[in-house]
Protein backbone atom coordinates (compact mmCIF):
# COMPACT_ATOMS: atom_id res chain seq x y z
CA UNK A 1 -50.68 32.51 2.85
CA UNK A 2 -46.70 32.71 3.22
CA UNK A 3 -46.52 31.71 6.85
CA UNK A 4 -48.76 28.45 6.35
CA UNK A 5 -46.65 27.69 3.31
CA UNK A 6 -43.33 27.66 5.12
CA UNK A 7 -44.65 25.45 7.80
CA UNK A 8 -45.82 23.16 5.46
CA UNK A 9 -42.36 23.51 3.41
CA UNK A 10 -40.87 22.94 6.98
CA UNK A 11 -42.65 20.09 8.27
CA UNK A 12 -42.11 18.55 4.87
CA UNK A 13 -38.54 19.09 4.80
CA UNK A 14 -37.78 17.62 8.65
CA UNK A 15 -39.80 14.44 6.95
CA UNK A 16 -37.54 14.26 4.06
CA UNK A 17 -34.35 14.10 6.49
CA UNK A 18 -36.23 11.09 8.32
CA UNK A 19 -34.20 12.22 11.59
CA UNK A 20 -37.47 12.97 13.60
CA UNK A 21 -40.92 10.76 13.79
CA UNK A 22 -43.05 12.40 11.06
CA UNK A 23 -46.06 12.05 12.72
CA UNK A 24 -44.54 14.01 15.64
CA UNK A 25 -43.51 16.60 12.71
CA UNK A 26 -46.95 17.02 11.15
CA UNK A 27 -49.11 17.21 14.83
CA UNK A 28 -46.35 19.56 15.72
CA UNK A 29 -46.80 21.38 12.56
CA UNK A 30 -50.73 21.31 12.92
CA UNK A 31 -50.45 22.68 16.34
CA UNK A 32 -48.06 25.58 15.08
CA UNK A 33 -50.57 26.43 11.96
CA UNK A 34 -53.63 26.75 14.55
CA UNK A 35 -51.38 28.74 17.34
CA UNK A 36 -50.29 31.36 14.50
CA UNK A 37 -53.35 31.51 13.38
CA UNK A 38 -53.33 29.95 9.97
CA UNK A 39 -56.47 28.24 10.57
CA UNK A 40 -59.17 28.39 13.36
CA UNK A 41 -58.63 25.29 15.80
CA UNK A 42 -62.66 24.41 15.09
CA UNK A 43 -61.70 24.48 11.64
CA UNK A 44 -58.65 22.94 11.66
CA UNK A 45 -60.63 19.47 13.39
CA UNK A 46 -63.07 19.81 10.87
CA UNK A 47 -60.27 19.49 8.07
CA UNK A 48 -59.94 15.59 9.62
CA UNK A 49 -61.51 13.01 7.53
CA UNK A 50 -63.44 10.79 9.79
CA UNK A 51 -64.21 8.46 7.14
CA UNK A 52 -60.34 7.91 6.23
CA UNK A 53 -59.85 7.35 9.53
CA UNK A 54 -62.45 5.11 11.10
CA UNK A 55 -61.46 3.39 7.51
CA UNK A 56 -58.42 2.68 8.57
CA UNK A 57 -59.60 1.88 12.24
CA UNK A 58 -61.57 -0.52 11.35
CA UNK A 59 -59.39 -2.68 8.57
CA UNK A 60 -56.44 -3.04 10.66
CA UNK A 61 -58.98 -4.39 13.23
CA UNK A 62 -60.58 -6.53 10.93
CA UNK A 63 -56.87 -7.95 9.59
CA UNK A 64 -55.58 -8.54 13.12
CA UNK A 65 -58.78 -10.28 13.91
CA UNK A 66 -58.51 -12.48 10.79
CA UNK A 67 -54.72 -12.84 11.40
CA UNK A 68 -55.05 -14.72 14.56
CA UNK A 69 -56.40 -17.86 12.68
CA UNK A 70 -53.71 -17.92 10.18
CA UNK A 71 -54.99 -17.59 7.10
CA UNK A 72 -52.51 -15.29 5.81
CA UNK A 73 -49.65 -17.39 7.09
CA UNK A 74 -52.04 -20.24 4.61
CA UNK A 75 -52.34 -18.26 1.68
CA UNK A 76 -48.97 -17.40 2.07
CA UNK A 77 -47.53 -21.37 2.08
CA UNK A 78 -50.30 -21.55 -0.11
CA UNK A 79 -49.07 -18.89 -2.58
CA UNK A 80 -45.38 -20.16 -2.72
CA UNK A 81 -46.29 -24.01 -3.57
CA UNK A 82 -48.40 -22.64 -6.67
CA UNK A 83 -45.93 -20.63 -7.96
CA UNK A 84 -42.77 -23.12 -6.91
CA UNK A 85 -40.83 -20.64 -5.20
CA UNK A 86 -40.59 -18.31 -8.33
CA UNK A 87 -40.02 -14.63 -6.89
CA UNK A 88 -40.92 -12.90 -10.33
CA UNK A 89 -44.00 -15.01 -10.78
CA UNK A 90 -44.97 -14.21 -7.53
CA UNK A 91 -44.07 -10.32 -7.44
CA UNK A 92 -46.35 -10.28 -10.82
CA UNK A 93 -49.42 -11.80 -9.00
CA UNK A 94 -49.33 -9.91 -6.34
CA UNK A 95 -48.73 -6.52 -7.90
CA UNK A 96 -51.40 -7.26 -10.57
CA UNK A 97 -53.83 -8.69 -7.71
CA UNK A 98 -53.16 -5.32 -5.73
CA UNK A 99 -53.98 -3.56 -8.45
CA UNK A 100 -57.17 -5.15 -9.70
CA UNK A 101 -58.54 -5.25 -5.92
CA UNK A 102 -57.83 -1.79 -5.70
CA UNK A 103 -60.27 -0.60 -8.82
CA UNK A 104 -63.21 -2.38 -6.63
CA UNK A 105 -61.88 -1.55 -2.94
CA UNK A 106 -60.14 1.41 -1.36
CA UNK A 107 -56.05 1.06 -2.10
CA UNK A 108 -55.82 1.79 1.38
CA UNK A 109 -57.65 -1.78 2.13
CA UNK A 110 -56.07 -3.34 -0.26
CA UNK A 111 -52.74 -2.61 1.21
CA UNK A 112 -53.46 -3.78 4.76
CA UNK A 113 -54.70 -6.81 3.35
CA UNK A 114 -52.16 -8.01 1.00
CA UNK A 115 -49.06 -6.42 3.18
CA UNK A 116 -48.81 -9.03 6.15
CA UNK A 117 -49.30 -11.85 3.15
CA UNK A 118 -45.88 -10.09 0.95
CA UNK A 119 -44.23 -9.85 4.02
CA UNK A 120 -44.48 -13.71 5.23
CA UNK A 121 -43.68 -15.04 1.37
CA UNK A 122 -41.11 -12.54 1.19
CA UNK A 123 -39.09 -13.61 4.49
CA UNK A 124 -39.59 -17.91 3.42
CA UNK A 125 -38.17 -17.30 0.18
CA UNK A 126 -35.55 -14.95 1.51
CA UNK A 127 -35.92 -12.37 -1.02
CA UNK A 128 -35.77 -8.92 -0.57
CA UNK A 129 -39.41 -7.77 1.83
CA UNK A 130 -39.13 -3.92 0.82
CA UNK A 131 -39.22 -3.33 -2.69
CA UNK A 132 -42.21 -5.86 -2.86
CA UNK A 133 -43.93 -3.28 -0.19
CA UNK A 134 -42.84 -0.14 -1.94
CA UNK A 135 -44.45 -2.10 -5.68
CA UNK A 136 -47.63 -2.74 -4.00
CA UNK A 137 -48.51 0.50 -3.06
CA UNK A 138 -47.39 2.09 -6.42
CA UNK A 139 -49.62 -0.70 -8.02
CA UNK A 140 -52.36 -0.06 -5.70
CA UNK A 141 -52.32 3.78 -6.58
CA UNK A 142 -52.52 3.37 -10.40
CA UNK A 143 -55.36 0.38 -10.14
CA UNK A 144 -57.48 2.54 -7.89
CA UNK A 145 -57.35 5.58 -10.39
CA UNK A 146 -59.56 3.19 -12.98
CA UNK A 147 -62.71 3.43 -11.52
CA UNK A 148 -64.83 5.82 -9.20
CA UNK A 149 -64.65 3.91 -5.86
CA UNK A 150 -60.94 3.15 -6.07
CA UNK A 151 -59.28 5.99 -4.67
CA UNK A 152 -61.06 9.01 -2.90
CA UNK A 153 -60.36 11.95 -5.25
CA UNK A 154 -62.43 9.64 -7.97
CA UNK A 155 -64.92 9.94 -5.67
CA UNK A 156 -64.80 13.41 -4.94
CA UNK A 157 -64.85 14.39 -8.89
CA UNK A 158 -67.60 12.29 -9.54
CA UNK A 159 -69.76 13.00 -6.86
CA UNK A 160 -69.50 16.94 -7.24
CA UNK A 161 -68.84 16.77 -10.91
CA UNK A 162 -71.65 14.79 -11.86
CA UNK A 163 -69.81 11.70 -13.64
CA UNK A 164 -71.46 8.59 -12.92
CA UNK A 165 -69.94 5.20 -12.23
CA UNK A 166 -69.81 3.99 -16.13
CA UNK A 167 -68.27 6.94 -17.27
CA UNK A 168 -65.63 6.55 -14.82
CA UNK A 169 -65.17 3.09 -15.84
CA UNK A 170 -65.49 3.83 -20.25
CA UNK A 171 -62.94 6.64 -19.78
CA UNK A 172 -60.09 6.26 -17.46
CA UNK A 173 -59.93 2.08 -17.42
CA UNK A 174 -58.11 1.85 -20.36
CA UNK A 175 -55.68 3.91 -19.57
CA UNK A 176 -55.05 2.76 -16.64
CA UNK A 177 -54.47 -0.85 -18.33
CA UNK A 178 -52.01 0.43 -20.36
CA UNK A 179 -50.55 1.86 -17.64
CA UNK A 180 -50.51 -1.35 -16.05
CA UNK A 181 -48.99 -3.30 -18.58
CA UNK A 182 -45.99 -0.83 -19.03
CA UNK A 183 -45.45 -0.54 -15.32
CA UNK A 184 -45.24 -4.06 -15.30
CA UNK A 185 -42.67 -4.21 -18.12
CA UNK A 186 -40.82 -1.78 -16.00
CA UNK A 187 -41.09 -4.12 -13.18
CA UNK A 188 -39.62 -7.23 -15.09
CA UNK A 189 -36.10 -5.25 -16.50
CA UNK A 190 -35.83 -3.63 -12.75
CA UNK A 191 -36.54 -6.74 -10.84
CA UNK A 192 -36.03 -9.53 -12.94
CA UNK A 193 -32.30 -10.23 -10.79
CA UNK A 194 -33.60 -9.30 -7.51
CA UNK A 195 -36.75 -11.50 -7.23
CA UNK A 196 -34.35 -14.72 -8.10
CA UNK A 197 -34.81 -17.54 -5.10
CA UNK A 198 -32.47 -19.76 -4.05
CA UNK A 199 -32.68 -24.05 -4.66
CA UNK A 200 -32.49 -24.29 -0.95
CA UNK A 201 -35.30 -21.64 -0.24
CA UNK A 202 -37.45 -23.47 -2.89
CA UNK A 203 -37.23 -26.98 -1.26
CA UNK A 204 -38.46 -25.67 1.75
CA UNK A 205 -41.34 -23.99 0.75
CA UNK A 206 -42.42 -27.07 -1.07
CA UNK A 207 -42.19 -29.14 1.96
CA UNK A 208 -44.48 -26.98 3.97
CA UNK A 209 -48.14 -28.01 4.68
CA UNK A 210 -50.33 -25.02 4.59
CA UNK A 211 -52.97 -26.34 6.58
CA UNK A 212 -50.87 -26.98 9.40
CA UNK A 213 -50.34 -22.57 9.33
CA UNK A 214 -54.23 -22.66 10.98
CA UNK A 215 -54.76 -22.56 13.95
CA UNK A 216 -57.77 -20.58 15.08
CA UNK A 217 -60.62 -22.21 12.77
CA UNK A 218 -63.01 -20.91 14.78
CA UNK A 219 -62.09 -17.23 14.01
CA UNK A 220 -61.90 -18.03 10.66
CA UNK A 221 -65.67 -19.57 10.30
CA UNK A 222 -66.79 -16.43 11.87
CA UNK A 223 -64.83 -14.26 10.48
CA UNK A 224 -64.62 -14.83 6.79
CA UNK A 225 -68.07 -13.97 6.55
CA UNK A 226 -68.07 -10.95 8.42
CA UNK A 227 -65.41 -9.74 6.35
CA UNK A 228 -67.52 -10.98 3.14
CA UNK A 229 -70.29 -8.51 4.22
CA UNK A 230 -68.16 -5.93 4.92
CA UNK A 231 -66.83 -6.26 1.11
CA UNK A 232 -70.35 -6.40 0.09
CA UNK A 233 -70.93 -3.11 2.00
CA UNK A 234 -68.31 -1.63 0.18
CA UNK A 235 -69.14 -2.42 -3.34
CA UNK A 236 -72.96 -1.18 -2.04
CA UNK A 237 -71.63 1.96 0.28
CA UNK A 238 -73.26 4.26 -3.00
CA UNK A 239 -76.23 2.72 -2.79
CA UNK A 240 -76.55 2.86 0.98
CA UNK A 241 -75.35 6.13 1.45
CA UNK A 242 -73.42 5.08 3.76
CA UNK A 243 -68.91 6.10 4.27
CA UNK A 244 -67.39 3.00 3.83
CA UNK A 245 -65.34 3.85 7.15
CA UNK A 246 -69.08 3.37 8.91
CA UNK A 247 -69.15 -0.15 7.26
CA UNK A 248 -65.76 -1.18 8.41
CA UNK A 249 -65.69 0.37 11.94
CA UNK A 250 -68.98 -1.52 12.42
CA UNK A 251 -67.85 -4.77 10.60
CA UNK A 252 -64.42 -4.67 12.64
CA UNK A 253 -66.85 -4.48 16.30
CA UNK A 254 -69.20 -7.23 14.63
CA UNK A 255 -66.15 -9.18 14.27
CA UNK A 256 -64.34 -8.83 17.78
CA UNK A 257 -67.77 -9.78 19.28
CA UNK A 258 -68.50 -12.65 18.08
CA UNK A 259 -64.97 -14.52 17.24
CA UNK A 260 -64.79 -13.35 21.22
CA UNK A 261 -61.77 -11.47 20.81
CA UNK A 262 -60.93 -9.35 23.84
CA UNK A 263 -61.54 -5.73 22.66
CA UNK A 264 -57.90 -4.10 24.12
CA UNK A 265 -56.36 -7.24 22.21
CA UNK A 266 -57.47 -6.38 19.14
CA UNK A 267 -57.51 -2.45 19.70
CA UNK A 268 -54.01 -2.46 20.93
CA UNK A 269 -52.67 -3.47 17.24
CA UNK A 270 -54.11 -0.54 15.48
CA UNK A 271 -51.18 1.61 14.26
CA UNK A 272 -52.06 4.32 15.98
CA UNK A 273 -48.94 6.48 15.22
CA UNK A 274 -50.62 6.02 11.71
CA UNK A 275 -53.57 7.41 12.80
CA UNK A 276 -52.46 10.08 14.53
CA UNK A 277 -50.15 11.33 11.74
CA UNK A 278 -53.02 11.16 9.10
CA UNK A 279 -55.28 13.54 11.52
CA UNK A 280 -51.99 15.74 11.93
CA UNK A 281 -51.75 16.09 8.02
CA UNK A 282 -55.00 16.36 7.50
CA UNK A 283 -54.80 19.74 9.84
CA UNK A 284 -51.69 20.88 8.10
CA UNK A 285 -53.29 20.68 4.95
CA UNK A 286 -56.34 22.14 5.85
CA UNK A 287 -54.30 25.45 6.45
CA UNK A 288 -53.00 25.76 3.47
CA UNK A 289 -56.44 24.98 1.75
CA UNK A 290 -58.45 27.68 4.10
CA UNK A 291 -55.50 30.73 3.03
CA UNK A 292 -56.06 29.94 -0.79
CA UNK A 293 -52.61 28.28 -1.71
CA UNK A 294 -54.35 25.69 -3.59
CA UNK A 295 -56.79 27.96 -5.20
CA UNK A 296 -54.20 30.52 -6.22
CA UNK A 297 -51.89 27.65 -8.29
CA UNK A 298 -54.89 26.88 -10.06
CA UNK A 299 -55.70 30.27 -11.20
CA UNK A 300 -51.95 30.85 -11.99
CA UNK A 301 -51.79 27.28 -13.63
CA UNK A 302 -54.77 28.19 -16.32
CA UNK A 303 -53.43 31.91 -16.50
CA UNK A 304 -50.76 30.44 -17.91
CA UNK A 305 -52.29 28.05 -20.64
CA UNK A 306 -53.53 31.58 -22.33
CA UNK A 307 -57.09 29.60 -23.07
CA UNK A 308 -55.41 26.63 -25.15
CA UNK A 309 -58.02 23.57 -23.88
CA UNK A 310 -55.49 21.00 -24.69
CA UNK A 311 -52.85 22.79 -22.86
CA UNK A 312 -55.28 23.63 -19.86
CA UNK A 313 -56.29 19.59 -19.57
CA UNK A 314 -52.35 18.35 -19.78
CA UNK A 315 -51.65 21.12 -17.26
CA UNK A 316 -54.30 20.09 -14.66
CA UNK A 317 -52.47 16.46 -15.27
CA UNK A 318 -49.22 17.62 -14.16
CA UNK A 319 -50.00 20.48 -11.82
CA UNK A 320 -52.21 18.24 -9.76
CA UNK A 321 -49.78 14.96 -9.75
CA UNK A 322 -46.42 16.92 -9.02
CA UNK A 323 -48.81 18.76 -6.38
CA UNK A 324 -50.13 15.20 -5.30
CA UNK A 325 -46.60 14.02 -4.75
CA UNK A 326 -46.02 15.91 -2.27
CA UNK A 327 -49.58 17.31 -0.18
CA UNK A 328 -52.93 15.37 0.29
CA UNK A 329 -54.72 14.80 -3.00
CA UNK A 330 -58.32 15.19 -1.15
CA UNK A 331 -58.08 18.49 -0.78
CA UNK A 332 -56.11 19.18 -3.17
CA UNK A 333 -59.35 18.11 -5.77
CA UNK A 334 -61.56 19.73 -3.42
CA UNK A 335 -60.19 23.10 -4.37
CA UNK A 336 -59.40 22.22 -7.74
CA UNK A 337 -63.19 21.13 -8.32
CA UNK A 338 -64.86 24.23 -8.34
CA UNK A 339 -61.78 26.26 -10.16
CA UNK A 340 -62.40 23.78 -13.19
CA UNK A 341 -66.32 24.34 -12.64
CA UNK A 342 -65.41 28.04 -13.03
CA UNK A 343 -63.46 27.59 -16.77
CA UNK A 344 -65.54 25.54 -18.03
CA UNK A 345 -68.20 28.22 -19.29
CA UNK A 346 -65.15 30.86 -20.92
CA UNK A 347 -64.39 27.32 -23.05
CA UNK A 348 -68.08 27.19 -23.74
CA UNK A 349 -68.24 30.65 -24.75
CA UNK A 350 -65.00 30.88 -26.68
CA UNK A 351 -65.85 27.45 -28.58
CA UNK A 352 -69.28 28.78 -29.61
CA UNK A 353 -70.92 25.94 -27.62
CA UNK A 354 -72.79 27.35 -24.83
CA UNK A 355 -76.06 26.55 -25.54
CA UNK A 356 -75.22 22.90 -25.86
CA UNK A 357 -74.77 21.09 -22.28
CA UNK A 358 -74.03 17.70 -24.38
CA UNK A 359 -71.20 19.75 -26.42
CA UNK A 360 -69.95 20.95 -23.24
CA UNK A 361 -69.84 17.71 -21.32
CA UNK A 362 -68.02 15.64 -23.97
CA UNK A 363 -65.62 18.23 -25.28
CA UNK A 364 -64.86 20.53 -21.90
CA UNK A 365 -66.32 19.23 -18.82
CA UNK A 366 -65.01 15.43 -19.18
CA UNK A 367 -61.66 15.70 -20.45
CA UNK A 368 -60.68 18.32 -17.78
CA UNK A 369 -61.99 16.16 -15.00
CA UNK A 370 -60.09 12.98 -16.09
CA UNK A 371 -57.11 14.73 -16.29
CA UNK A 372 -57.61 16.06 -12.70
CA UNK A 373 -58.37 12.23 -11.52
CA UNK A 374 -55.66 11.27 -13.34
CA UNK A 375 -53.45 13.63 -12.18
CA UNK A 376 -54.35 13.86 -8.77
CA UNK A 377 -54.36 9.51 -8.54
CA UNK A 378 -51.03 8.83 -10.46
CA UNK A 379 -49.19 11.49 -8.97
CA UNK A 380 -49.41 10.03 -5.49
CA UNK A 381 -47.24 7.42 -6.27
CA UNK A 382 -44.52 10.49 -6.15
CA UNK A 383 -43.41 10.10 -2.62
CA UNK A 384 -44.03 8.52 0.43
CA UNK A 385 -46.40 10.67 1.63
CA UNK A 386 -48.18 11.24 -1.67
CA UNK A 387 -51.04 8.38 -0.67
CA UNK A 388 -52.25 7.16 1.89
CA UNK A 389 -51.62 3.67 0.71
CA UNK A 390 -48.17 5.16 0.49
CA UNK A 391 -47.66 5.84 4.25
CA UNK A 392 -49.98 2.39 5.94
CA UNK A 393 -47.29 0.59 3.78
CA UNK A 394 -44.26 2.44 5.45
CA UNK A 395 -45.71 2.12 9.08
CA UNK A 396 -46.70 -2.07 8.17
CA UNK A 397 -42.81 -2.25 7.20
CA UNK A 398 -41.67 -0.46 9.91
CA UNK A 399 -43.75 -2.28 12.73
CA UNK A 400 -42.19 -5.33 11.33
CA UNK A 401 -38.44 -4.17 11.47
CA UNK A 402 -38.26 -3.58 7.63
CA UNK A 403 -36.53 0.13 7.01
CA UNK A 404 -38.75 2.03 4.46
CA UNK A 405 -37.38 5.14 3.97
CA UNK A 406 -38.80 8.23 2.20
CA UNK A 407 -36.27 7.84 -0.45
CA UNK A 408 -36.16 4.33 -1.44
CA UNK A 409 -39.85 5.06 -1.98
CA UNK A 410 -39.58 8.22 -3.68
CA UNK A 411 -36.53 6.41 -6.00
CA UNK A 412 -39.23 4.06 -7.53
CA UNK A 413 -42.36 5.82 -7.20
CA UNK A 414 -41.20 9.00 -9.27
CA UNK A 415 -40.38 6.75 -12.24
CA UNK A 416 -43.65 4.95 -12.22
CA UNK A 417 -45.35 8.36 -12.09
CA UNK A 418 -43.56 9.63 -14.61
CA UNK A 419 -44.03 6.98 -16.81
CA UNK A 420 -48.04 7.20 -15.91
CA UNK A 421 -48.25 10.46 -16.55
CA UNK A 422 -46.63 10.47 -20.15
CA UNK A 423 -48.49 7.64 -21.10
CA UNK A 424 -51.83 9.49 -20.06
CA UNK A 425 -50.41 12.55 -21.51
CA UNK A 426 -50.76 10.79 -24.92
CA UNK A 427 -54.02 9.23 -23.67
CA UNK A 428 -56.09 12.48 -23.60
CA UNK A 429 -54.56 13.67 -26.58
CA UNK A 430 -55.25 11.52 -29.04
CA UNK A 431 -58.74 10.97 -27.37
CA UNK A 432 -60.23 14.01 -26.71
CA UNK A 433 -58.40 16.37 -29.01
């Protein structure tokens, strides 16, 4: 368990200095796990979530497709006239869009669509591109958290936990509104002088004609729609049984074919080095959750709770967010999953309630499990590598010469996630208890 902890610990710490390519770190770091034998090399591509990645595969596709007729640079113009060239109005819609799209899509979507827009309004209104970046994923991290197709854990707990859709939404939703409303309060008294646009900047913006900005239309009559169904697929990927990275791969293809878009064309935009470092962490991770580390805090976390429920639910809260912050939170709910499955009958037992399954569910079973998707959601906005929204919004920056650095991220993020957590903190307390 030791050795795979200190090449995790060492990977992580090479990342932190930002002096080396983390995705060379973490492959490097996978490879070194699998040589010394920290997890079987079968195993270890097993660990990769195909899903995540043909997600991802697919949507910068589908965006680069889309991008060649210019609709972003549209909604962009588009964006500015409404709003007059007022940063803070327009760093409100768009972190309050991000998160709202993000309760109904993937926040990983949701980034790659709304990035290339921040990053055009950002650079005509000459404000600062970064810190918009760095608020969108945060935003996109708590929105996702309110529902049980927003962010994977959520759908992870609910499939193996047996919480349906409408609990998801009656329980954790208002929360995460509150949570919403207080990170945006945050936003105004941190941003309120940095989101200011000049007279000049303004003028310009209202002189520009946003239909001029298109110029494929054919791309975009054949490709809105595509993209529609591929929306519709998500919201319907339950019902279908099928991974929404099927739906996108496939709608991404669709689209290439028949806007005619030369396949390397498109192909040759995927961030790759994205790619590639998510299969590389997924690996890393994996060997840590095949020797027990994850499975061993647990039992150590509820050890020391001494049986107090309230305690044990506001520990699973922290213990899973500060563990989010800085590992992958799918497996870290994978392991925590059946450890909470495994405490919930010595509550039953101890609370007299074992014989009612209703009892159980309202008073054990449910609290628990929010705080682990709370925890496990809210906690990625830790770091940079605490989501993967986190890191497609670092490698978006990067590939357009913006400098997003682990801790300019982490400077922001922690406060949001601490001010999450405390606020759900109070949440399940005066809720369940």
């Amino acid at each position: 368990m030791m050795l795979s902890v200190l090449i995790f610990l060492a990977c992580y710490a090479l990342i932190v200095t930002e002096k080396f390519n983390k995705t060379i770190i973490v492959l490097v770091g996978a490879a070194a796990a699998i040589l010394l034998h920290q997890i079987d090399s079968q195993e270890a591509f097993a660990k990769v979530d195909l899903n995540v990645v043909f997600l991802l595969i697919g949507m910068m596709m589908i965006v680069n497709i889309l991008a060649l007729s210019g609709v972003f640079e549209w909604t962009a113009i588009t964006l500015a006239k409404k709003s007059r060239g007022n940063g803070m109005f327009i760093l409100f819609a768009f972190v309050i869009l991000t998160a709202v799209l993000s309760s109904f899509l993937d926040n990983v979507t949701t980034v790659i669509l709304i990035a290339p827009i921040t990053i055009l309004i950002t650079q005509i209104l000459e404000m600062p591109t970064v810190p918009f970046l760095i608020l969108e994923a945060i935003f996109s991290n708590i929105g996702g958290t309110a529902t049980l197709i927003g962010d994977p854990p959520n759908i992870l707990i609910g499939s193996q936990a047996g919480l349906t859709f409408n609990e998801f939404l009656v329980n954790l939703s208002p929360v995460i509104i509150l949570i919403t409303l207080a990170s945006a309060a945050l936003l105004f008294l941190t941003f309120r002088k940095k989101a200011q646009t000049r007279e000049s900047a303004r003028a310009l913006i209202m002189k520009a004609d946003p239909q001029k900005a298109i110029i494929n239309p054919m791309i975009l009559r054949r490709g809105l729609p595509i993209f529609g169904l591929v929306l519709v697929g998500f919201f319907l990927a339950h019902v279908l049984d099928i991974e929404p990275g099927i739906i996108a791969l496939v709608g991404a293809f669709l689209m290439a074919g028949i806007c005619r878009i030369h396949l390397h064309e498109v192909m040759g935009k995927v961030e790759w080095e994205t790619i590639l470092f998510f299969i590389g962490l997924f690996m890393l991770i994996g060997a840590l959750e095949v020797k027990g580390v994850f499975e061993f805090l647990g039992h150590e976390m509820v050890a020391l709770t001494k049986g107090q429920l309230l305690l044990t639910a506001l520990s699973i809260l922290w213990v899973s967010a500060l563990a989010s912050a800085v590992v992958d939170n799918i497996p870290l709910v994978i392991a925590m999953i059946p450890l909470i499955n495994t405490i919930i009958p010595e509550f039953a037992q101890s609370m007299g309630i074992a014989g009612d399954p209703a009892a159980i569910h309202s008073q054990i079973k449910a609290p628990l499990f929010w705080s682990l998707a709370l925890g496990a959601c809210l906690g990625g906005n830790g770091t940079l590598i605490g989501a993967s929204a986190n890191v497609v919004i670092s490698q978006i920056a990067h590939r357009n010469n913006y400098k997003l650095s682990f801790l300019d991220f982490t400077r922001q993020g922690a406060v949001y996630m601490l001010l999450s957590l405390l606020i759900s903190s109070a949440y399940i307390a005066l809720r369940y208890f």
